[in-house]
PDB file of N, CA and C in Angstrom:
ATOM      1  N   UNK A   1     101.368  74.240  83.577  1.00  0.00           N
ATOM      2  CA  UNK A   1      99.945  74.265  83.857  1.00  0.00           C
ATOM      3  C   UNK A   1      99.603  75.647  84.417  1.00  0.00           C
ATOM      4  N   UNK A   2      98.845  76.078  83.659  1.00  0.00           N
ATOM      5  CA  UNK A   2      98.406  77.600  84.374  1.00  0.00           C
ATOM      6  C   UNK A   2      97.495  77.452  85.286  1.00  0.00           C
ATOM      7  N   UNK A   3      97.153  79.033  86.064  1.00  0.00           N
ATOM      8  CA  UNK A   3      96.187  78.267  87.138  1.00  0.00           C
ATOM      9  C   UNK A   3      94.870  78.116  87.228  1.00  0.00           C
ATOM     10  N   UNK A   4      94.109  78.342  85.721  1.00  0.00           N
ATOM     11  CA  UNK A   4      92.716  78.143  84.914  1.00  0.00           C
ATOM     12  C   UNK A   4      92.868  76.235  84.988  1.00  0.00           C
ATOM     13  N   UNK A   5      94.176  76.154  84.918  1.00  0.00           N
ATOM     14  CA  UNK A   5      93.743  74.291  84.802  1.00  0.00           C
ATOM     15  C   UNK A   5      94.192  73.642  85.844  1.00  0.00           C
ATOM     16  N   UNK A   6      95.068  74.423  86.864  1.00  0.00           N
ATOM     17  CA  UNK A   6      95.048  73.679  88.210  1.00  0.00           C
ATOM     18  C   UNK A   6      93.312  73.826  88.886  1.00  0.00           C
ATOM     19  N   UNK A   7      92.601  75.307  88.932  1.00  0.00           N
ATOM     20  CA  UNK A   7      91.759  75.103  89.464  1.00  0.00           C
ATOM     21  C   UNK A   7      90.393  73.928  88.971  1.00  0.00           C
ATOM     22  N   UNK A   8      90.554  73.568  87.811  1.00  0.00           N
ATOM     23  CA  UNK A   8      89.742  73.083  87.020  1.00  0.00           C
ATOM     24  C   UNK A   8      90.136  71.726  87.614  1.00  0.00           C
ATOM     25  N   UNK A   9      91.450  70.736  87.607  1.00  0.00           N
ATOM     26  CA  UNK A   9      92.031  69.794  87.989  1.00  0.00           C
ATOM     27  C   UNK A   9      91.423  69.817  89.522  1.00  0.00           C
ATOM     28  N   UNK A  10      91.746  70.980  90.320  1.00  0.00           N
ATOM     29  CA  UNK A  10      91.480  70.619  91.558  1.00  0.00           C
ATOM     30  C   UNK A  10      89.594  70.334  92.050  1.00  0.00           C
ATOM     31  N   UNK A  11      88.997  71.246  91.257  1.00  0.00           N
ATOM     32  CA  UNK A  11      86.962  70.660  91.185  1.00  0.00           C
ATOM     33  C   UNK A  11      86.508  69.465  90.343  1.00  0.00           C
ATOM     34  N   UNK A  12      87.685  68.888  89.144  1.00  0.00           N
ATOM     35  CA  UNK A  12      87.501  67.256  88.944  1.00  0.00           C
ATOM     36  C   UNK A  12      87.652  66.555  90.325  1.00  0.00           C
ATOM     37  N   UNK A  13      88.809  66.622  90.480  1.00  0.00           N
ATOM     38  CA  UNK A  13      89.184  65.602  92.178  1.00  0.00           C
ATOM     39  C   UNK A  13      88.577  65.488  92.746  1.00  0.00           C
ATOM     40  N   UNK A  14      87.609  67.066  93.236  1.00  0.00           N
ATOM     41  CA  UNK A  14      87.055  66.928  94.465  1.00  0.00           C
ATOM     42  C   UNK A  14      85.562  66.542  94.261  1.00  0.00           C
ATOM     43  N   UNK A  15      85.037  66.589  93.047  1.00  0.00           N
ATOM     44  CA  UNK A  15      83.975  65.720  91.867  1.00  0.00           C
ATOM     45  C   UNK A  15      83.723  64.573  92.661  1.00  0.00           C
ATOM     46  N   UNK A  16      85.446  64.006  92.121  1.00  0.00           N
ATOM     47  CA  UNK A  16      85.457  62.771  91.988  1.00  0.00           C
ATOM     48  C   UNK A  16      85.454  61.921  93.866  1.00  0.00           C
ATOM     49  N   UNK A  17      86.091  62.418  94.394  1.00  0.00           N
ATOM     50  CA  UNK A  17      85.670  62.552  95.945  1.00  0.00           C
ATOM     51  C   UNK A  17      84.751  62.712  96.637  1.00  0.00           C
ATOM     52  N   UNK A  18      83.542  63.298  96.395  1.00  0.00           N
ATOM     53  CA  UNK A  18      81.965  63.363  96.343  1.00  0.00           C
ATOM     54  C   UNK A  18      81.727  62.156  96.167  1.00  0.00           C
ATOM     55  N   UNK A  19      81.727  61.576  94.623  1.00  0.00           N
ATOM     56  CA  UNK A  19      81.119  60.686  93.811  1.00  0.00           C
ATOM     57  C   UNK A  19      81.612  59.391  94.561  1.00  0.00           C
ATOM     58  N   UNK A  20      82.940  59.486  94.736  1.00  0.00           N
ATOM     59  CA  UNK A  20      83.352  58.143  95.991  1.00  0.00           C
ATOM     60  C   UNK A  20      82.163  57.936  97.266  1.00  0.00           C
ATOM     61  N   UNK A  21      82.275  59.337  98.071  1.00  0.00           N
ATOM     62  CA  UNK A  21      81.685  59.113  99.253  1.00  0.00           C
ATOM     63  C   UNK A  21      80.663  58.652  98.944  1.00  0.00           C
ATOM     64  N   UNK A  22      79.605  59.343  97.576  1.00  0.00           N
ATOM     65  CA  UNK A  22      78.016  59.108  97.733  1.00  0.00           C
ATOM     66  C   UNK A  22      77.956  57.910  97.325  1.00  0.00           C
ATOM     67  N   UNK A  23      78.764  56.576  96.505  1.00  0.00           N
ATOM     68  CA  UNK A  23      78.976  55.467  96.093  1.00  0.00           C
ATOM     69  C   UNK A  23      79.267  54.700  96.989  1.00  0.00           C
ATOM     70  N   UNK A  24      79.888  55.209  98.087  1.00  0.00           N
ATOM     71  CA  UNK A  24      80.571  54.320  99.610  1.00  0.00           C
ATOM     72  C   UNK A  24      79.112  54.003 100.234  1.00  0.00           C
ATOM     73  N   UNK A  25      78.142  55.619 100.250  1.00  0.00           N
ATOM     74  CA  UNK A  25      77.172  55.138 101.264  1.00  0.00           C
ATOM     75  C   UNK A  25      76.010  54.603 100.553  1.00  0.00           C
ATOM     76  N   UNK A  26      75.882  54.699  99.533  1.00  0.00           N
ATOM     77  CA  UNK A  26      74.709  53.895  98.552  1.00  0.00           C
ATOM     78  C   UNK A  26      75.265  52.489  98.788  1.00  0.00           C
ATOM     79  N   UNK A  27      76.655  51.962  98.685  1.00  0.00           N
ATOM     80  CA  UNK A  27      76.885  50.685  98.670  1.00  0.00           C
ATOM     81  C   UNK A  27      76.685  49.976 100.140  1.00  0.00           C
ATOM     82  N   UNK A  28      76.394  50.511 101.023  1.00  0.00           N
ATOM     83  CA  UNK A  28      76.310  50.590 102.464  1.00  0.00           C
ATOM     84  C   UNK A  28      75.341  50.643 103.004  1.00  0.00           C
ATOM     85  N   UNK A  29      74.318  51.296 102.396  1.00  0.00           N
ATOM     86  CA  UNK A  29      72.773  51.567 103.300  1.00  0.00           C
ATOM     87  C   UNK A  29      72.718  52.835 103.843  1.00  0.00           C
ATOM     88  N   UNK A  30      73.869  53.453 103.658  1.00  0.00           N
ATOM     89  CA  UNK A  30      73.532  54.832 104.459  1.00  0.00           C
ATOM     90  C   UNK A  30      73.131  55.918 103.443  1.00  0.00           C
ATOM     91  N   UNK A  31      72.427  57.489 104.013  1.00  0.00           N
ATOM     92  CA  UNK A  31      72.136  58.225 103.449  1.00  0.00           C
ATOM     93  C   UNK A  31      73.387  59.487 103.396  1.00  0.00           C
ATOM     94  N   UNK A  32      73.852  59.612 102.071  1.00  0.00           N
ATOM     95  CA  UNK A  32      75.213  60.555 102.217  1.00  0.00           C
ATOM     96  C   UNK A  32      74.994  61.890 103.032  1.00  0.00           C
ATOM     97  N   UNK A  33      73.328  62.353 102.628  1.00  0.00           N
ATOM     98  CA  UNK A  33      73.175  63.488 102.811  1.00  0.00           C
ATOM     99  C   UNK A  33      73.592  63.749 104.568  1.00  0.00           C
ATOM    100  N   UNK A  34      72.583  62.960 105.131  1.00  0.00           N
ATOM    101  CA  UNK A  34      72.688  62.541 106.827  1.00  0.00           C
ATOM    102  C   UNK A  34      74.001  62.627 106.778  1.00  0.00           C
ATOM    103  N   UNK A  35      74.941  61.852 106.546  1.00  0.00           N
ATOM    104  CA  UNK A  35      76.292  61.732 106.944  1.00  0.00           C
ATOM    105  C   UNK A  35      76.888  62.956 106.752  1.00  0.00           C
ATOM    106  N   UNK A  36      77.193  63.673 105.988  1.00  0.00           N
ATOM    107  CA  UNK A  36      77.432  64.805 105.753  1.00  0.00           C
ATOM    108  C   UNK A  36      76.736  65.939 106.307  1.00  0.00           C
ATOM    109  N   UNK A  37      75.662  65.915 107.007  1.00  0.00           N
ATOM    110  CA  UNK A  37      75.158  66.496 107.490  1.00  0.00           C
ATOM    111  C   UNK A  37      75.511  66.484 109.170  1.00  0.00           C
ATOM    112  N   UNK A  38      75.865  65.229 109.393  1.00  0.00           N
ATOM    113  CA  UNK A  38      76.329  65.099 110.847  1.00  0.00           C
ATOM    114  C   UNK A  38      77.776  65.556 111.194  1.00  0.00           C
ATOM    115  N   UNK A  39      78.449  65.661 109.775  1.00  0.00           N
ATOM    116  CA  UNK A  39      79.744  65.921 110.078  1.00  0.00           C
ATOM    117  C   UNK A  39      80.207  67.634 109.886  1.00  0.00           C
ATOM    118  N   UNK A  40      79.001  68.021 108.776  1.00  0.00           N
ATOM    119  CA  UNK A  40      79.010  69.620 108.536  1.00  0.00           C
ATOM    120  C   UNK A  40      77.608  69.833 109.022  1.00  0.00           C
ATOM    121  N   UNK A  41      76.883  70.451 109.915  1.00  0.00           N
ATOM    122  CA  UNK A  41      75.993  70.381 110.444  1.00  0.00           C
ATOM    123  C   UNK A  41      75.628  72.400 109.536  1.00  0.00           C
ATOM    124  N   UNK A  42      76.257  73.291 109.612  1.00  0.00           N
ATOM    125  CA  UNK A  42      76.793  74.646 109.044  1.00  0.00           C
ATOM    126  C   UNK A  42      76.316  74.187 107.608  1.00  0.00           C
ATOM    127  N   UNK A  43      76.656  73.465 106.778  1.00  0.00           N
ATOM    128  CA  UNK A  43      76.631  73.753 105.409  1.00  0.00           C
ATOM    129  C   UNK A  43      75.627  72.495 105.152  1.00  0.00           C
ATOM    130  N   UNK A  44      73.993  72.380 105.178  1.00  0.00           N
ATOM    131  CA  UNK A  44      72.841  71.840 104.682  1.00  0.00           C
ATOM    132  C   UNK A  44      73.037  71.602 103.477  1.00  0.00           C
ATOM    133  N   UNK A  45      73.421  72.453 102.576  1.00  0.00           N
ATOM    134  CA  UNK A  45      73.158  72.397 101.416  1.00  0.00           C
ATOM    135  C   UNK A  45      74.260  71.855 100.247  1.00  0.00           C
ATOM    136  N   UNK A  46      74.779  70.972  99.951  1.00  0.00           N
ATOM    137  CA  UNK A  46      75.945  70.520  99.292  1.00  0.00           C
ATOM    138  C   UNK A  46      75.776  70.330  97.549  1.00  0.00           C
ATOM    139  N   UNK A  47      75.814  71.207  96.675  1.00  0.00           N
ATOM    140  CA  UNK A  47      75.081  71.188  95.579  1.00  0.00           C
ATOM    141  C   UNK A  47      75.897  69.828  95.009  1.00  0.00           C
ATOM    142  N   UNK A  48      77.438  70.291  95.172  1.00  0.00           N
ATOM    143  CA  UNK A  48      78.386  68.974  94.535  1.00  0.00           C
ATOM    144  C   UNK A  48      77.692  67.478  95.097  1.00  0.00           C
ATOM    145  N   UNK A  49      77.643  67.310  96.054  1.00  0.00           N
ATOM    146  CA  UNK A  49      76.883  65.971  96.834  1.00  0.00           C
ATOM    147  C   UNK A  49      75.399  65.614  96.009  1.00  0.00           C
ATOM    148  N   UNK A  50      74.375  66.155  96.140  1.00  0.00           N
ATOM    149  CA  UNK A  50      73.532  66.836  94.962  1.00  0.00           C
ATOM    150  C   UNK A  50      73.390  65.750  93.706  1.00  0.00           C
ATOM    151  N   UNK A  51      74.332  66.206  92.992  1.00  0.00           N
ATOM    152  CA  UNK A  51      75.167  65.616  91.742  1.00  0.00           C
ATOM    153  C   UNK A  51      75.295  64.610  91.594  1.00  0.00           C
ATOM    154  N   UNK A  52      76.366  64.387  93.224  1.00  0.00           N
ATOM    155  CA  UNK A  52      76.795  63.032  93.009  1.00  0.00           C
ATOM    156  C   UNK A  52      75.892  61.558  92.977  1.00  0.00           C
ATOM    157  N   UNK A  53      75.071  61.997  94.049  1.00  0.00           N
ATOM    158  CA  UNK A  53      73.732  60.924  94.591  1.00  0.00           C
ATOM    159  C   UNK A  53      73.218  60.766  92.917  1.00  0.00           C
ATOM    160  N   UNK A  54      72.969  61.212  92.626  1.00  0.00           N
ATOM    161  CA  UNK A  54      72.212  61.167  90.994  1.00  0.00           C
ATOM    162  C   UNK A  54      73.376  60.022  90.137  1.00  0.00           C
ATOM    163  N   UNK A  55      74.334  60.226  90.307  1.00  0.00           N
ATOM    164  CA  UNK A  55      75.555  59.777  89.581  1.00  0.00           C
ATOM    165  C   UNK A  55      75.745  58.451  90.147  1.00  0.00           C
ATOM    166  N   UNK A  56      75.268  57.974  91.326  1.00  0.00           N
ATOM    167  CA  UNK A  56      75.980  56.963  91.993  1.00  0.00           C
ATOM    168  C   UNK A  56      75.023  55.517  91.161  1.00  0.00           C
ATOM    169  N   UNK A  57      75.613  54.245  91.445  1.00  0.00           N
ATOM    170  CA  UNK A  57      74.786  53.382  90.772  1.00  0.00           C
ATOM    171  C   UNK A  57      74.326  52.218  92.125  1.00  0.00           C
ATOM    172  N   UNK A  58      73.143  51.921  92.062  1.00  0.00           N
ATOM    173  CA  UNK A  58      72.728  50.280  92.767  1.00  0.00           C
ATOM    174  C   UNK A  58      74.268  49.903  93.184  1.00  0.00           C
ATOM    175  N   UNK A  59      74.100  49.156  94.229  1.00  0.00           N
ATOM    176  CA  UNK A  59      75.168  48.858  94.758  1.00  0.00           C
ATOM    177  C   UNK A  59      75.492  47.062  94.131  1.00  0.00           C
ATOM    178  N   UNK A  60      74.713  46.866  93.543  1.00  0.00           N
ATOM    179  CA  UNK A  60      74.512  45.651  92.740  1.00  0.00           C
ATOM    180  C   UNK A  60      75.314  45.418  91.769  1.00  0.00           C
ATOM    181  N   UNK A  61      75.808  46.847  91.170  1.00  0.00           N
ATOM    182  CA  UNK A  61      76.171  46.988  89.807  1.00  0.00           C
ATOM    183  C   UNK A  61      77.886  47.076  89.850  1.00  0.00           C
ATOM    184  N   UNK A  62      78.456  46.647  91.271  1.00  0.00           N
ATOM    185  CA  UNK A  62      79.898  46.614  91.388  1.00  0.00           C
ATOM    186  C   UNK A  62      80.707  47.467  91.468  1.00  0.00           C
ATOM    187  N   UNK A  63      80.188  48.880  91.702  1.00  0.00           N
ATOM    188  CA  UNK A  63      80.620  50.199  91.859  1.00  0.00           C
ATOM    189  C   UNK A  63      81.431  50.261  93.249  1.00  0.00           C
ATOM    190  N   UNK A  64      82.349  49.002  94.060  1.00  0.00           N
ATOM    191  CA  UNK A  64      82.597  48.941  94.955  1.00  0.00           C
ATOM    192  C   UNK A  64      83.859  49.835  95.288  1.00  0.00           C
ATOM    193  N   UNK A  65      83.413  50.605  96.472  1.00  0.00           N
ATOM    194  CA  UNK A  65      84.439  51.497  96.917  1.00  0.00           C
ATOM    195  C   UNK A  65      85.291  50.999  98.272  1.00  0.00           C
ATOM    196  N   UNK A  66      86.191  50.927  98.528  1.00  0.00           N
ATOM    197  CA  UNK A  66      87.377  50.285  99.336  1.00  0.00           C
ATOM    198  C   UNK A  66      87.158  51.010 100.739  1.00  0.00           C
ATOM    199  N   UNK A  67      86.729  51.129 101.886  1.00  0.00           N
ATOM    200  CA  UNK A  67      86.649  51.464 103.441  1.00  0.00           C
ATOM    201  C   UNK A  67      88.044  52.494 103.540  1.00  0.00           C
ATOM    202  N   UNK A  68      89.048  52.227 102.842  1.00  0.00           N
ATOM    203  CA  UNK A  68      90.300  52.649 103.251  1.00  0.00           C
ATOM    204  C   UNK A  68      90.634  53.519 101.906  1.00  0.00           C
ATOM    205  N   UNK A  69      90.270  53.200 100.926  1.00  0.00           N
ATOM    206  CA  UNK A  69      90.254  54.310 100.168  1.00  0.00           C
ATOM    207  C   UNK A  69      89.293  55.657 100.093  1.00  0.00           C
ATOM    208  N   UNK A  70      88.456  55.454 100.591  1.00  0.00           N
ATOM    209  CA  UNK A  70      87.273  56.431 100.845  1.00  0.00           C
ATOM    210  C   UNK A  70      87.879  57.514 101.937  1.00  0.00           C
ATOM    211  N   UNK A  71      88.380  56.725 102.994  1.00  0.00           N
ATOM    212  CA  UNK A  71      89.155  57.248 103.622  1.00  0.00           C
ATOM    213  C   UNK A  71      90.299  58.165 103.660  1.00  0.00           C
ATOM    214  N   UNK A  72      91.099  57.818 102.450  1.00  0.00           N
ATOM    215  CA  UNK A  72      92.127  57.911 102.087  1.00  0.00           C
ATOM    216  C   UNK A  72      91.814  59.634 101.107  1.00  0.00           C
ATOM    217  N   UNK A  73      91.021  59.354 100.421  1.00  0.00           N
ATOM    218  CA  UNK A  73      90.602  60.454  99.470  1.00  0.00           C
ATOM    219  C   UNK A  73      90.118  61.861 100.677  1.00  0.00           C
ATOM    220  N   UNK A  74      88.960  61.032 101.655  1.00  0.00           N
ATOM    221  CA  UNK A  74      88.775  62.449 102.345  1.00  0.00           C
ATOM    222  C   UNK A  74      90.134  63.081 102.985  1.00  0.00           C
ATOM    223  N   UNK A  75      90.829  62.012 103.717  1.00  0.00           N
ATOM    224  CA  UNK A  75      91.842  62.984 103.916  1.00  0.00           C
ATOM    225  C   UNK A  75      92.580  64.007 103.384  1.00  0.00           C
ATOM    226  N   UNK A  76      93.030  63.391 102.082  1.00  0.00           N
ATOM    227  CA  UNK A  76      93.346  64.134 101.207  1.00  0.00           C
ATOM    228  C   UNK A  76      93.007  65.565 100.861  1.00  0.00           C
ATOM    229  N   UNK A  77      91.639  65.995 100.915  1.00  0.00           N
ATOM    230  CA  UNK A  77      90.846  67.096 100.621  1.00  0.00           C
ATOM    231  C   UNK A  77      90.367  68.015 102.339  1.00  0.00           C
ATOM    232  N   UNK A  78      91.296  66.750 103.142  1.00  0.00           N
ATOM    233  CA  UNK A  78      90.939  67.476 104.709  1.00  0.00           C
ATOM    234  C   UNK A  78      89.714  67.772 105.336  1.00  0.00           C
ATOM    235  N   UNK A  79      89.116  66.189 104.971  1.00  0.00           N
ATOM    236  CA  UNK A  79      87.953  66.595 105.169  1.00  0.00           C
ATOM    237  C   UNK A  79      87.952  65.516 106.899  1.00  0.00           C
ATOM    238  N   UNK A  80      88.496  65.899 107.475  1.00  0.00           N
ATOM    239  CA  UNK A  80      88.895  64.704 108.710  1.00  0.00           C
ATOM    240  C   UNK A  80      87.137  65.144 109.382  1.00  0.00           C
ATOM    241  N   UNK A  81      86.460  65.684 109.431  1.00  0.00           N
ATOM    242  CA  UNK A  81      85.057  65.748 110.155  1.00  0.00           C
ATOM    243  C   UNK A  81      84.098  64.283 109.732  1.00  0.00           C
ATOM    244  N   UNK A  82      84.138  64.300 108.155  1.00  0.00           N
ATOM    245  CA  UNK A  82      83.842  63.763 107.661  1.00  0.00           C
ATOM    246  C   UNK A  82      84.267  62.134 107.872  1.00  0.00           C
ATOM    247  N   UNK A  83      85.315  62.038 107.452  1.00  0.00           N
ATOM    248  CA  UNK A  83      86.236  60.929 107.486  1.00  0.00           C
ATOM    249  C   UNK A  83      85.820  60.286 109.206  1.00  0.00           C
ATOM    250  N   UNK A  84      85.427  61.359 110.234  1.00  0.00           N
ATOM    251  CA  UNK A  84      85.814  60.473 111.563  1.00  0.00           C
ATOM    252  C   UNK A  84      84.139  59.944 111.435  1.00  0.00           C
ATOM    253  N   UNK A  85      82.972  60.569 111.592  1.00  0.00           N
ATOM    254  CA  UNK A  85      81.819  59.602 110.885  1.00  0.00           C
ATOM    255  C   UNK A  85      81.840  58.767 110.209  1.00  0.00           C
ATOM    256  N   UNK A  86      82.349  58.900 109.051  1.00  0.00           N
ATOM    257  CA  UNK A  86      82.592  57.464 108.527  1.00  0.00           C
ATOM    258  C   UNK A  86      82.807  56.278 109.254  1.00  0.00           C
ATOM    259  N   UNK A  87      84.342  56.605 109.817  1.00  0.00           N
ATOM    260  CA  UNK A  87      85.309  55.533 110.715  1.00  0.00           C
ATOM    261  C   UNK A  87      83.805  54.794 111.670  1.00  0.00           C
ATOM    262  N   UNK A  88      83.104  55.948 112.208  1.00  0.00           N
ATOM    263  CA  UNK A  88      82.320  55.366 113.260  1.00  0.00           C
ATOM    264  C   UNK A  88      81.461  54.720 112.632  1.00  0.00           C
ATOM    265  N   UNK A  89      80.716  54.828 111.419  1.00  0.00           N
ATOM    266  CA  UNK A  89      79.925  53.888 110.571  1.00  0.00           C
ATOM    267  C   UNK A  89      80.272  52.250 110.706  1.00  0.00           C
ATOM    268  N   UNK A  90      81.746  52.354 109.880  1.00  0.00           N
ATOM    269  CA  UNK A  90      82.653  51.390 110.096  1.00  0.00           C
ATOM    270  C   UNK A  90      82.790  50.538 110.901  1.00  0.00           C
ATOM    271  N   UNK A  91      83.212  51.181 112.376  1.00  0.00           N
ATOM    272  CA  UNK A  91      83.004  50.352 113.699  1.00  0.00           C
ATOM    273  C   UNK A  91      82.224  49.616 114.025  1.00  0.00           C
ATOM    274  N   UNK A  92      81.109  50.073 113.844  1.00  0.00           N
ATOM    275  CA  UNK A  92      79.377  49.575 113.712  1.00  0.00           C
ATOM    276  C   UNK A  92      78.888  48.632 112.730  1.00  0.00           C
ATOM    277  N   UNK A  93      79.659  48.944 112.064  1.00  0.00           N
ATOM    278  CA  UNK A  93      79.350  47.868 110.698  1.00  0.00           C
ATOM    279  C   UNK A  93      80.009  46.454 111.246  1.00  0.00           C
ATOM    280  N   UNK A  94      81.121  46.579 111.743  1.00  0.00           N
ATOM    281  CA  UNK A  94      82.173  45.569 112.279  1.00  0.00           C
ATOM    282  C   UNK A  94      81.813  44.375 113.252  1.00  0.00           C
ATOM    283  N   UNK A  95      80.678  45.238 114.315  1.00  0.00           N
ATOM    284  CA  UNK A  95      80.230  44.430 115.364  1.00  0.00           C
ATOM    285  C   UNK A  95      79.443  43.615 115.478  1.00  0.00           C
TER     286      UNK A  95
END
Protein backbone atom coordinates (compact mmCIF):
# COMPACT_ATOMS: atom_id res chain seq x y z
CA UNK A 1 0.00 0.00 0.00
CA UNK A 2 1.59 3.23 -0.90
CA UNK A 3 1.07 6.22 1.05
CA UNK A 4 -1.58 7.96 -1.59
CA UNK A 5 -3.83 4.96 -0.23
CA UNK A 6 -2.95 4.82 3.36
CA UNK A 7 -3.81 8.52 3.47
CA UNK A 8 -6.98 8.03 1.52
CA UNK A 9 -7.84 4.78 3.92
CA UNK A 10 -7.05 6.90 6.85
CA UNK A 11 -9.98 10.16 5.70
CA UNK A 12 -12.52 7.04 4.84
CA UNK A 13 -12.21 5.96 8.69
CA UNK A 14 -12.24 9.10 9.99
CA UNK A 15 -15.51 9.81 7.44
CA UNK A 16 -16.76 7.06 8.79
CA UNK A 17 -16.21 8.15 12.57
CA UNK A 18 -17.92 11.51 12.02
CA UNK A 19 -20.85 9.74 10.41
CA UNK A 20 -21.00 7.38 13.67
CA UNK A 21 -20.87 10.31 16.07
CA UNK A 22 -23.45 12.51 14.02
CA UNK A 23 -25.81 9.15 13.88
CA UNK A 24 -25.13 8.53 17.80
CA UNK A 25 -26.46 12.10 18.46
CA UNK A 26 -29.38 12.29 15.93
CA UNK A 27 -30.37 8.88 17.49
CA UNK A 28 -30.26 10.57 20.93
CA UNK A 29 -31.67 14.05 20.76
CA UNK A 30 -28.56 15.74 20.88
CA UNK A 31 -27.06 18.37 18.57
CA UNK A 32 -23.51 16.98 17.20
CA UNK A 33 -22.53 20.37 16.42
CA UNK A 34 -22.96 21.59 20.37
CA UNK A 35 -21.24 18.48 21.38
CA UNK A 36 -18.37 18.97 19.46
CA UNK A 37 -18.30 22.23 20.10
CA UNK A 38 -18.11 21.72 23.88
CA UNK A 39 -15.41 19.38 23.50
CA UNK A 40 -13.32 21.50 20.71
CA UNK A 41 -14.41 24.84 21.70
CA UNK A 42 -10.90 26.19 19.12
CA UNK A 43 -12.21 24.55 16.02
CA UNK A 44 -16.19 26.03 15.32
CA UNK A 45 -16.05 24.98 12.16
CA UNK A 46 -15.98 21.10 11.31
CA UNK A 47 -16.58 20.84 7.49
CA UNK A 48 -16.27 16.75 7.84
CA UNK A 49 -19.15 16.95 10.71
CA UNK A 50 -20.93 19.30 8.09
CA UNK A 51 -21.27 16.27 5.80
CA UNK A 52 -21.98 14.02 8.12
CA UNK A 53 -25.30 15.65 9.75
CA UNK A 54 -26.63 15.68 6.07
CA UNK A 55 -25.73 11.90 5.81
CA UNK A 56 -27.22 10.82 9.05
CA UNK A 57 -30.86 9.25 8.90
CA UNK A 58 -34.22 9.70 11.42
CA UNK A 59 -33.43 7.76 14.17
CA UNK A 60 -36.56 5.73 13.24
CA UNK A 61 -34.91 4.24 10.38
CA UNK A 62 -32.57 1.79 12.62
CA UNK A 63 -29.34 3.46 12.00
CA UNK A 64 -28.56 2.34 15.63
CA UNK A 65 -25.16 3.11 16.93
CA UNK A 66 -23.83 1.06 20.09
CA UNK A 67 -22.81 3.70 23.37
CA UNK A 68 -19.60 1.59 23.45
CA UNK A 69 -18.83 1.50 20.03
CA UNK A 70 -19.06 5.16 19.43
CA UNK A 71 -16.82 5.19 22.06
CA UNK A 72 -14.64 2.82 20.94
CA UNK A 73 -14.09 4.50 17.40
CA UNK A 74 -13.35 7.99 19.08
CA UNK A 75 -10.74 6.56 20.90
CA UNK A 76 -9.31 5.15 18.28
CA UNK A 77 -8.78 8.50 16.31
CA UNK A 78 -7.83 10.06 19.99
CA UNK A 79 -10.34 11.95 20.18
CA UNK A 80 -10.64 11.39 24.25
CA UNK A 81 -12.11 15.35 24.57
CA UNK A 82 -14.75 14.26 22.70
CA UNK A 83 -15.37 10.80 23.90
CA UNK A 84 -15.38 12.26 27.76
CA UNK A 85 -18.70 14.51 26.71
CA UNK A 86 -20.16 11.90 25.38
CA UNK A 87 -19.54 9.53 28.52
CA UNK A 88 -21.22 12.55 30.41
CA UNK A 89 -24.26 12.56 27.99
CA UNK A 90 -24.46 8.94 28.86
CA UNK A 91 -24.48 9.33 32.60
CA UNK A 92 -27.40 11.60 32.23
CA UNK A 93 -29.14 9.60 30.00
CA UNK A 94 -28.82 6.73 32.73
CA UNK A 95 -30.47 8.60 35.62
Amino acid sequence: MNSEEVIKNYKDQEAMMVLLFAQWCTNHGYDPIALYTAAYPDQPNNEALQRAIHETVAKEEEAYVPDELLLQVLSSFGNEELAFVITEKMKGRKK
